[in-house]
Protein backbone atom coordinates (compact mmCIF):
# COMPACT_ATOMS: atom_id res chain seq x y z
CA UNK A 1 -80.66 53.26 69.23
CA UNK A 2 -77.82 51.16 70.78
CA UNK A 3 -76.30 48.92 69.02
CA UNK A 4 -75.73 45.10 71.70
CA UNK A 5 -72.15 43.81 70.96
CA UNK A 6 -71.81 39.90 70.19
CA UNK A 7 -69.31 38.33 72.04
CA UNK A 8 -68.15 35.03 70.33
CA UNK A 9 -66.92 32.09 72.10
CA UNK A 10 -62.93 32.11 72.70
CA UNK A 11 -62.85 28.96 70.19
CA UNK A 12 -64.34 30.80 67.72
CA UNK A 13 -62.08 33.78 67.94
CA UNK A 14 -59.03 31.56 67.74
CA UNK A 15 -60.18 29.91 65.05
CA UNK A 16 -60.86 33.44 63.10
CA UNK A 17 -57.46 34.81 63.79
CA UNK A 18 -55.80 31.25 62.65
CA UNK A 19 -57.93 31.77 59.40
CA UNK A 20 -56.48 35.32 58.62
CA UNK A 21 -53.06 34.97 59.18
CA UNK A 22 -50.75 33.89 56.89
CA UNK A 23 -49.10 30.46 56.78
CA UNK A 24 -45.79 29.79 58.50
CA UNK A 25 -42.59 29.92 55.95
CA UNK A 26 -41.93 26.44 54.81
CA UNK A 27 -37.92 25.64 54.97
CA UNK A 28 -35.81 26.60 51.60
CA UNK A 29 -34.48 23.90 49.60
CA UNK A 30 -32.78 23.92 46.10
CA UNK A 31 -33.92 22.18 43.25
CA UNK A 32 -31.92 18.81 42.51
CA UNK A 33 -29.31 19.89 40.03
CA UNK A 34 -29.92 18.23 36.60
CA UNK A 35 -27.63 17.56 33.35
CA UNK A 36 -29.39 17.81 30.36
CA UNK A 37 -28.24 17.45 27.55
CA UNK A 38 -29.61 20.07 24.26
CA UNK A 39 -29.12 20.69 21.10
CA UNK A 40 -27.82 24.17 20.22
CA UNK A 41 -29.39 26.11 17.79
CA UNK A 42 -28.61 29.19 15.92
CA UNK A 43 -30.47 32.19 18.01
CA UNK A 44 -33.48 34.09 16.01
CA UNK A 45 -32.59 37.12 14.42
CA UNK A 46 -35.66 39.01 16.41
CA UNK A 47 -34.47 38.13 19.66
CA UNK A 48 -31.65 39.86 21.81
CA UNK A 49 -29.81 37.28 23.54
CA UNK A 50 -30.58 36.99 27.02
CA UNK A 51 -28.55 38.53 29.29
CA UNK A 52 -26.53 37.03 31.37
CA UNK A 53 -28.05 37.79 35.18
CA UNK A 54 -31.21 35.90 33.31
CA UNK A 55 -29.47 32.44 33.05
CA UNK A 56 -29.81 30.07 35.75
CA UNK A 57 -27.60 26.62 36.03
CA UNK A 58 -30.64 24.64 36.09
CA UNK A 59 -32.85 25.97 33.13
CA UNK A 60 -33.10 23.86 30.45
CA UNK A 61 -33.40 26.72 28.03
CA UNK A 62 -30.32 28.60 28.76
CA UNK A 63 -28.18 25.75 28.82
CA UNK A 64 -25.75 25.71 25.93
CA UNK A 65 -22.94 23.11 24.85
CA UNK A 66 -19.66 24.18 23.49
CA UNK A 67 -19.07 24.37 19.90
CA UNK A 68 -17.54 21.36 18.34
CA UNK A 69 -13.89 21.99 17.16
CA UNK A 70 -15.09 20.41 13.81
CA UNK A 71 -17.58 23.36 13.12
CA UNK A 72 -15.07 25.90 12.99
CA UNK A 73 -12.08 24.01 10.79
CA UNK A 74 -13.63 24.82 7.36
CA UNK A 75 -13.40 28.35 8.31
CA UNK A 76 -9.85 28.10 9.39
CA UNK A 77 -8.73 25.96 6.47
CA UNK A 78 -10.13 28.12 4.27
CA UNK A 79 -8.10 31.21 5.84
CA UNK A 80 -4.87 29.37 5.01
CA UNK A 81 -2.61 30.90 2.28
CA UNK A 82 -2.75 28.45 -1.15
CA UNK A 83 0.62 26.44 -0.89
CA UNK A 84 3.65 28.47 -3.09
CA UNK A 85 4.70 25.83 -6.12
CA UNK A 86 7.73 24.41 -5.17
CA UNK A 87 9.43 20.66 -4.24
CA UNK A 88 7.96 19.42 -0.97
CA UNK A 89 9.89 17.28 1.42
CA UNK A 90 7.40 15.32 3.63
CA UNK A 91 7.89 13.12 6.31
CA UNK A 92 5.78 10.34 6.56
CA UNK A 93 5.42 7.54 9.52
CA UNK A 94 7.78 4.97 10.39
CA UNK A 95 5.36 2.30 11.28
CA UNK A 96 2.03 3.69 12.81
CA UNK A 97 -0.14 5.22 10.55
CA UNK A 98 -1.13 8.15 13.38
CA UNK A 99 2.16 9.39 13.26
CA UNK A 100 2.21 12.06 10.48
CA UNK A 101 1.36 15.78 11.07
CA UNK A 102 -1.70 17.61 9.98
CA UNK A 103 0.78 20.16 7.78
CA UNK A 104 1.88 17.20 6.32
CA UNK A 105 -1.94 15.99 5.21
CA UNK A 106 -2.82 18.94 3.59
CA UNK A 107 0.59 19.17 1.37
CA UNK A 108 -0.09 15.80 0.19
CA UNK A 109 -4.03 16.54 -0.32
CA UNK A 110 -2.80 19.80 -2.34
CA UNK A 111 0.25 18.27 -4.68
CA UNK A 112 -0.28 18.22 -7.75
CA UNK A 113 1.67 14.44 -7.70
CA UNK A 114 3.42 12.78 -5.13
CA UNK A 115 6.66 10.75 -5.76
CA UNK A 116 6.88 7.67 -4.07
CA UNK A 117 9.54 5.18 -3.05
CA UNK A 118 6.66 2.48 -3.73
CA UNK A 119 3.60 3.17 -4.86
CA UNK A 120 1.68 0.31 -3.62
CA UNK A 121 3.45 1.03 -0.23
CA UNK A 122 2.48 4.98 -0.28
CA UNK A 123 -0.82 4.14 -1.45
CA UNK A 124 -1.86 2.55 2.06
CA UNK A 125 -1.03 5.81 3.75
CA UNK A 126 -2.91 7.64 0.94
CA UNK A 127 -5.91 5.21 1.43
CA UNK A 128 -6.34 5.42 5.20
CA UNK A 129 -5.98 9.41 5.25
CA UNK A 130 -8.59 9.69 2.05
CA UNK A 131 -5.60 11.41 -0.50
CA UNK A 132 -6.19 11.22 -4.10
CA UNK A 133 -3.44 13.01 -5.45
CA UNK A 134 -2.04 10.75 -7.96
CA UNK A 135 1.73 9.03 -7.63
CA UNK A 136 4.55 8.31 -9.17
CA UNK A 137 7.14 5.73 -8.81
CA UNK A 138 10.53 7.56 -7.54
CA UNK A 139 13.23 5.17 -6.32
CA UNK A 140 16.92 4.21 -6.98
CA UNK A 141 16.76 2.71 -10.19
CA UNK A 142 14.65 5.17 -12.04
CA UNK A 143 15.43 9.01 -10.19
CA UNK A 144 18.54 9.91 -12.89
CA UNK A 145 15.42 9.37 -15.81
CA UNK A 146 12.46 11.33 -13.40
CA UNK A 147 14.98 13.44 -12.85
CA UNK A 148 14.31 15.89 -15.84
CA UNK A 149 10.70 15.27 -16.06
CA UNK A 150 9.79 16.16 -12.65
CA UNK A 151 12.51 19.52 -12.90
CA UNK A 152 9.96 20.61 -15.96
CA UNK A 153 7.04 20.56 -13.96
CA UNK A 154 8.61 21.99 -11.31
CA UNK A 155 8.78 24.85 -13.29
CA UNK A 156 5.79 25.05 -14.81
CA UNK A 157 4.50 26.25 -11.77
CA UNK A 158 3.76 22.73 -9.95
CA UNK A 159 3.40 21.34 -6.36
CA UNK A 160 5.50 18.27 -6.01
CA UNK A 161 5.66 16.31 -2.74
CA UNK A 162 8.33 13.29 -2.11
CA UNK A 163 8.00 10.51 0.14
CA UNK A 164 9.98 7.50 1.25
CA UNK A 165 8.63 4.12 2.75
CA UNK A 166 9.21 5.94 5.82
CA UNK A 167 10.59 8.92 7.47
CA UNK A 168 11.93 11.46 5.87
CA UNK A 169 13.12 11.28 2.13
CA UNK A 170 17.29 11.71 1.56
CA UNK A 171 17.87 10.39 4.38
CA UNK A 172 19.36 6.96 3.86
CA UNK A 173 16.19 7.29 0.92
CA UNK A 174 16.12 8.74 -2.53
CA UNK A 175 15.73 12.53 -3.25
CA UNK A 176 19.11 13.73 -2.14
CA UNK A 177 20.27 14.30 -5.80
CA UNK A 178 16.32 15.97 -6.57
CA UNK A 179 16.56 18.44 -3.73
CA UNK A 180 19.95 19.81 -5.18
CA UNK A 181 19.22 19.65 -8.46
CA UNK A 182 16.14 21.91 -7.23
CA UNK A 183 18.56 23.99 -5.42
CA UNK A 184 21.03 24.74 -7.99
CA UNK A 185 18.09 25.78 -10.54
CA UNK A 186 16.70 27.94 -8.08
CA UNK A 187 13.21 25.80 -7.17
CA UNK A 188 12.16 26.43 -3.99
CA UNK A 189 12.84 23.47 -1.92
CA UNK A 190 10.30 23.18 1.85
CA UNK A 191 11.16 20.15 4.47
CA UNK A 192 7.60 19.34 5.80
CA UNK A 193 9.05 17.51 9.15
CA UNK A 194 8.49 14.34 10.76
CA UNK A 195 9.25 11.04 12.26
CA UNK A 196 12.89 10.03 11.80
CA UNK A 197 13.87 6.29 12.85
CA UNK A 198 16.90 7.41 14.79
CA UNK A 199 16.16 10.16 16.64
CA UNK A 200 13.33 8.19 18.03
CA UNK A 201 15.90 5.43 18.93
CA UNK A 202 18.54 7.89 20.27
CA UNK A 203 15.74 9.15 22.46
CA UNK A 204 15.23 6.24 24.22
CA UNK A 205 18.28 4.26 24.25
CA UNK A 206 19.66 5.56 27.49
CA UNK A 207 23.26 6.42 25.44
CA UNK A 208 24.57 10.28 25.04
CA UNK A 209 22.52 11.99 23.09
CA UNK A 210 24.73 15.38 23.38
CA UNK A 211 26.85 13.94 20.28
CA UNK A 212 26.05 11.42 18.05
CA UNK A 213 27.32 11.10 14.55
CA UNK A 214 24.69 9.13 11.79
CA UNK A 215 27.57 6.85 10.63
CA UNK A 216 27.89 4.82 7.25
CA UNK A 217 28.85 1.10 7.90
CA UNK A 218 31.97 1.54 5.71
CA UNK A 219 33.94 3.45 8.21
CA UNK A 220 33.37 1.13 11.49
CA UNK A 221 37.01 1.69 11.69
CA UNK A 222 36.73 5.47 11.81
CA UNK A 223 33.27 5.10 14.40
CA UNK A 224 35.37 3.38 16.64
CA UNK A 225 37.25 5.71 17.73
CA UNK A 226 34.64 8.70 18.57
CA UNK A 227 33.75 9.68 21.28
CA UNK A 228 30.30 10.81 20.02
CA UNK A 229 27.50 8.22 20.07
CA UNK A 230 27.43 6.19 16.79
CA UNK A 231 24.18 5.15 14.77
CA UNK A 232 23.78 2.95 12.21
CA UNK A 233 20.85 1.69 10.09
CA UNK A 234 20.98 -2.19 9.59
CA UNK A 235 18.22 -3.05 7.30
CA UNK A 236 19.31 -7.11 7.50
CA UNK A 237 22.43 -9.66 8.38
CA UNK A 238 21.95 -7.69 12.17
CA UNK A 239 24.62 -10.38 13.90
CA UNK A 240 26.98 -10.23 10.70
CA UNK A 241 27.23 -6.77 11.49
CA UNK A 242 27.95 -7.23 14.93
CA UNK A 243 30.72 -9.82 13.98
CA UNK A 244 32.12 -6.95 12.10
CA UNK A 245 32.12 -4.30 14.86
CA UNK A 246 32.74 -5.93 17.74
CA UNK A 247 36.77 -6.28 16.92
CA UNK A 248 36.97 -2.21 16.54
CA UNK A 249 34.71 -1.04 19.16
CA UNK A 250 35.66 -3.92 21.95
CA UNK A 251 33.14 -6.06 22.66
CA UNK A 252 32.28 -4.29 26.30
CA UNK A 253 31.03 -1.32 24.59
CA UNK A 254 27.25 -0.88 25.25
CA UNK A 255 25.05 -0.85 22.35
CA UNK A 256 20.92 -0.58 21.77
CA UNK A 257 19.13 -2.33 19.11
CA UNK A 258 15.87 -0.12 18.40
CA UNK A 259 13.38 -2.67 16.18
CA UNK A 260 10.49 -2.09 14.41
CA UNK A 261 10.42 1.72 16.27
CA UNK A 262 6.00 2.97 16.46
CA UNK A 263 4.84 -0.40 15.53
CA UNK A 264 3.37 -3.33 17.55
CA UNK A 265 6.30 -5.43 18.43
CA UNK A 266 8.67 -2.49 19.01
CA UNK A 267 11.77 -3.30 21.03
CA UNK A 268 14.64 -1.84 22.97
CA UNK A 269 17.38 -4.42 23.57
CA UNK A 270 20.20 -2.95 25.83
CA UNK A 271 23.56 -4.43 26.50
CA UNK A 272 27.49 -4.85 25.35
CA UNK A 273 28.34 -5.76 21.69
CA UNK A 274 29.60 -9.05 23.27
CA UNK A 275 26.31 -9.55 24.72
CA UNK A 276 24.50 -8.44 21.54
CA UNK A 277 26.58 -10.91 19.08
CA UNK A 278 25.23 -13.92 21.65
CA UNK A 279 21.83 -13.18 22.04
CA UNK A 280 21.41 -12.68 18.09
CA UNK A 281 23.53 -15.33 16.90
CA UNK A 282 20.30 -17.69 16.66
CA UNK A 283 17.77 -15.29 16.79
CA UNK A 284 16.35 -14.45 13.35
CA UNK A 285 15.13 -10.65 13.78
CA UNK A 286 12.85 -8.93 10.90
CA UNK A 287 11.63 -5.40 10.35
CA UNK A 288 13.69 -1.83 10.51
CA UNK A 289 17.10 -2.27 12.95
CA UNK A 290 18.75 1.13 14.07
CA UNK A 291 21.89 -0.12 16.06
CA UNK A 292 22.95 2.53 18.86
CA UNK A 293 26.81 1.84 19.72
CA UNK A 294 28.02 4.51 22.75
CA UNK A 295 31.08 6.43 22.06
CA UNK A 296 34.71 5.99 22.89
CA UNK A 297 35.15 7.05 26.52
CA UNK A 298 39.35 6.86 26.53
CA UNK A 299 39.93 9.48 24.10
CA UNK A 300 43.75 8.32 23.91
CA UNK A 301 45.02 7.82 20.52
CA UNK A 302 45.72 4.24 19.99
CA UNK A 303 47.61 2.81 16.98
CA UNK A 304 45.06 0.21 14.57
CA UNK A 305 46.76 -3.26 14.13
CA UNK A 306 48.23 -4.39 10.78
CA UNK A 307 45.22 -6.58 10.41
CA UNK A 308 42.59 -3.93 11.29
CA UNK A 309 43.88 -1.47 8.44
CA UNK A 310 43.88 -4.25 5.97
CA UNK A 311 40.09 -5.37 7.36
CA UNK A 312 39.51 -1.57 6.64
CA UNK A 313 40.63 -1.17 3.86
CA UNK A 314 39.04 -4.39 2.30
CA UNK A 315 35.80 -3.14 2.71
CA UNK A 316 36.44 -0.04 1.17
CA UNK A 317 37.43 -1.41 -1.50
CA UNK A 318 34.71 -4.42 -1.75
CA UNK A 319 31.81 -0.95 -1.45
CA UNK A 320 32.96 0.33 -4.36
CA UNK A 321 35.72 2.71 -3.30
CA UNK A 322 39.52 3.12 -5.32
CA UNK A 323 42.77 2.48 -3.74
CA UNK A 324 43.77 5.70 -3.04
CA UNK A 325 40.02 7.05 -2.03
CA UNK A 326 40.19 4.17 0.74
CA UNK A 327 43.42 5.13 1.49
CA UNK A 328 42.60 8.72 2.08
CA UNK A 329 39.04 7.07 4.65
CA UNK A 330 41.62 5.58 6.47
CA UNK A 331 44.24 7.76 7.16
CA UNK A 332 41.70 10.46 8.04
CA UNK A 333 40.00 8.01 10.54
CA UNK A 334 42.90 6.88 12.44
CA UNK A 335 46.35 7.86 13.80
CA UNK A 336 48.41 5.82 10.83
CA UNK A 337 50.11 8.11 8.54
CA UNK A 338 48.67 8.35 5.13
CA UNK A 339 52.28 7.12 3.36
CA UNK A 340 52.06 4.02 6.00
CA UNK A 341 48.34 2.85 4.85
CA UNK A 342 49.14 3.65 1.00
CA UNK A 343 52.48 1.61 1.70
CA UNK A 344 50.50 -1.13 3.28
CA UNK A 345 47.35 -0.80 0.18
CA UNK A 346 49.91 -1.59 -2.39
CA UNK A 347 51.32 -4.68 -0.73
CA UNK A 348 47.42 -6.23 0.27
CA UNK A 349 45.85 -4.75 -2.99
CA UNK A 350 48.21 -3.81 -5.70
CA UNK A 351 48.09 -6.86 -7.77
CA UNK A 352 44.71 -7.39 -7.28
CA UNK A 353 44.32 -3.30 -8.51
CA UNK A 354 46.60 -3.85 -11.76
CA UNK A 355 44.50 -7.22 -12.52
CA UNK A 356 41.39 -4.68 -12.36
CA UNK A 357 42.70 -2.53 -14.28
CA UNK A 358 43.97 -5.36 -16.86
């Protein structure tokens, strides 16, 4: 039997082979990239962790935010050594509130009490940084008679922080006498650092900062004649000041007035002290003043007037000094032999010495 062969029209056959091949290769394109933001959750025990040739930029499964630095401080705080008993230094802001350190936060949180210049003052910082260690009132008038009770808890094993208004306390602030009180009875005694009024003024003020002496308004005299840069804190009478220096430093000496340093209307005013007595002789400034006065730059010896050791001596005397102790200031401030300024004390001040003592 022989089998006839069909022969299909050549439209057919086209058709056929179109049918059984397969489809052309369409172009590659990537997938829009996409941002998406998840929620990470703690993987299931049961599963492995996919591995890492698995993960894919565009999955929404895989991707993964990073950890919040919040989630791991409790773990770090708690890490931290407990805080040795002891008298605790701690600088506190200036003027903005954001200026303190985190070492200083948790010393404060930790205290047992915190001695304060003024409470009501302190208590703002406390407030806005959620402390509730309790204070007490440490200033001036009442450190001799804290003195003894805050020594006794000291050694009973307490935490004690001080603070000023601002900066750092003994500085211009109480707790001198406290820290070497602590010192001498063998209390441990930690600075916990931080913003000082000066240095931030000396940092900006354009003057030498590779010497500067903190200076005392009592010994202008003395100040005028270094060569090191010369600070002074004026908490008020700013021009009266200036009337006062201006005569022993010359009034072309440059100066910087640093006011109300980390706060809102912070200034720099830069000029001479001749130029600085005019522009605040009307002007009514408020707030903290640190007065920057550049150092002498003839280093020659020059002999003080008549008038400017009596001046000098004055004020010694007016601040609560004796007639020889503001002898001694003098002599060791200036070129005049000490025989010469004790010669020169007796004539201005004698009588007005024996009446004291009278």
């Amino acid at each position: 039997m022989r089998l006839r062969q069909l022969q299909l029209p050549s439209s057919a056959t086209s058709s056929l082979c179109a049918a059984a091949a397969p489809p052309p290769p369409r172009p590659w394109r990537p997938r829009p990239f996409r941002f998406i933001r998840t929620v990470a959750s703690p993987p299931s025990p049961s599963r492995s962790p996919p591995s890492l040739c698995s993960r894919s930029f565009g999955s929404d499964s895989t991707s993964r935010p990073f950890p919040e630095p919040s989630a791991a401080a409790p773990e770090e705080s708690s890490k931290r050594a407990p805080l040795k008993p002891g008298l605790y230094l701690v600088g506190t802001p200036i003027g903005n509130l954001e200026d303190i350190t985190l070492r200083a936060i948790r010393v404060l949180r930790s205290a047992n009490v915190i001695l304060s210049e003024d409470t009501r003052h302190s208590g703002k910082l406390l407030q806005h940084y959620e402390i509730k260690t309790p204070l007490l009132s440490y200033h001036k008038f009442n450190e001799h008679q804290r003195e003894q009770t805050v020594l006794k808890r000291l050694k009973q094993g307490e935490i004690v922080a001080l603070i000023s208004d601002a900066g750092t306390p003994g500085i211009s602030d109480p707790g001198m006498e406290l820290a070497k009180s602590c010192v001498e009875e063998n209390i441990p005694v930690i600075p916990i650092p931080g913003p000082s009024a000066f240095v931030a003024a000396l940092s900006a003020s354009g003057l030498s900062m590779e010497e500067f002496t903190f200076a005392r308004r009592e010994r202008l005299l003395i100040s005028a004649n270094e060569a090191k840069t010369q600070i002074f804190y004026v908490p008020h009478k700013l021009h009266q000041f200036l009337e006062e220096a201006s005569p022993m430093f010359s009034e072309s000496r440059r100066c910087v007035v640093a006011r109300e340093i980390t706060k809102i209307h912070e200034e720099f005013w830069r000029g001479s002290l001749g130029e600085a007595k005019e522009a605040f002789l009307t002007r009514q400034v408020k707030g903290e003043i640190t007065l920057l006065i550049e150092g002498k730059t003839d280093c020659s010896v020059e002999m003080p007037s008549e008038d400017q050791l009596e001046n000098e001596l004055r004020h010694l005397m007016s601040s609560g000094h004796s007639l020889s102790e503001a002898v001694k200031v003098v002599a060791e401030g200036t070129s005049t032999r000490r025989k010469a300024v004790y010669t020169l004390a007796l004539q201005k001040f004698g009588q007005q010495c024996e009446a004291g003592d009278d």
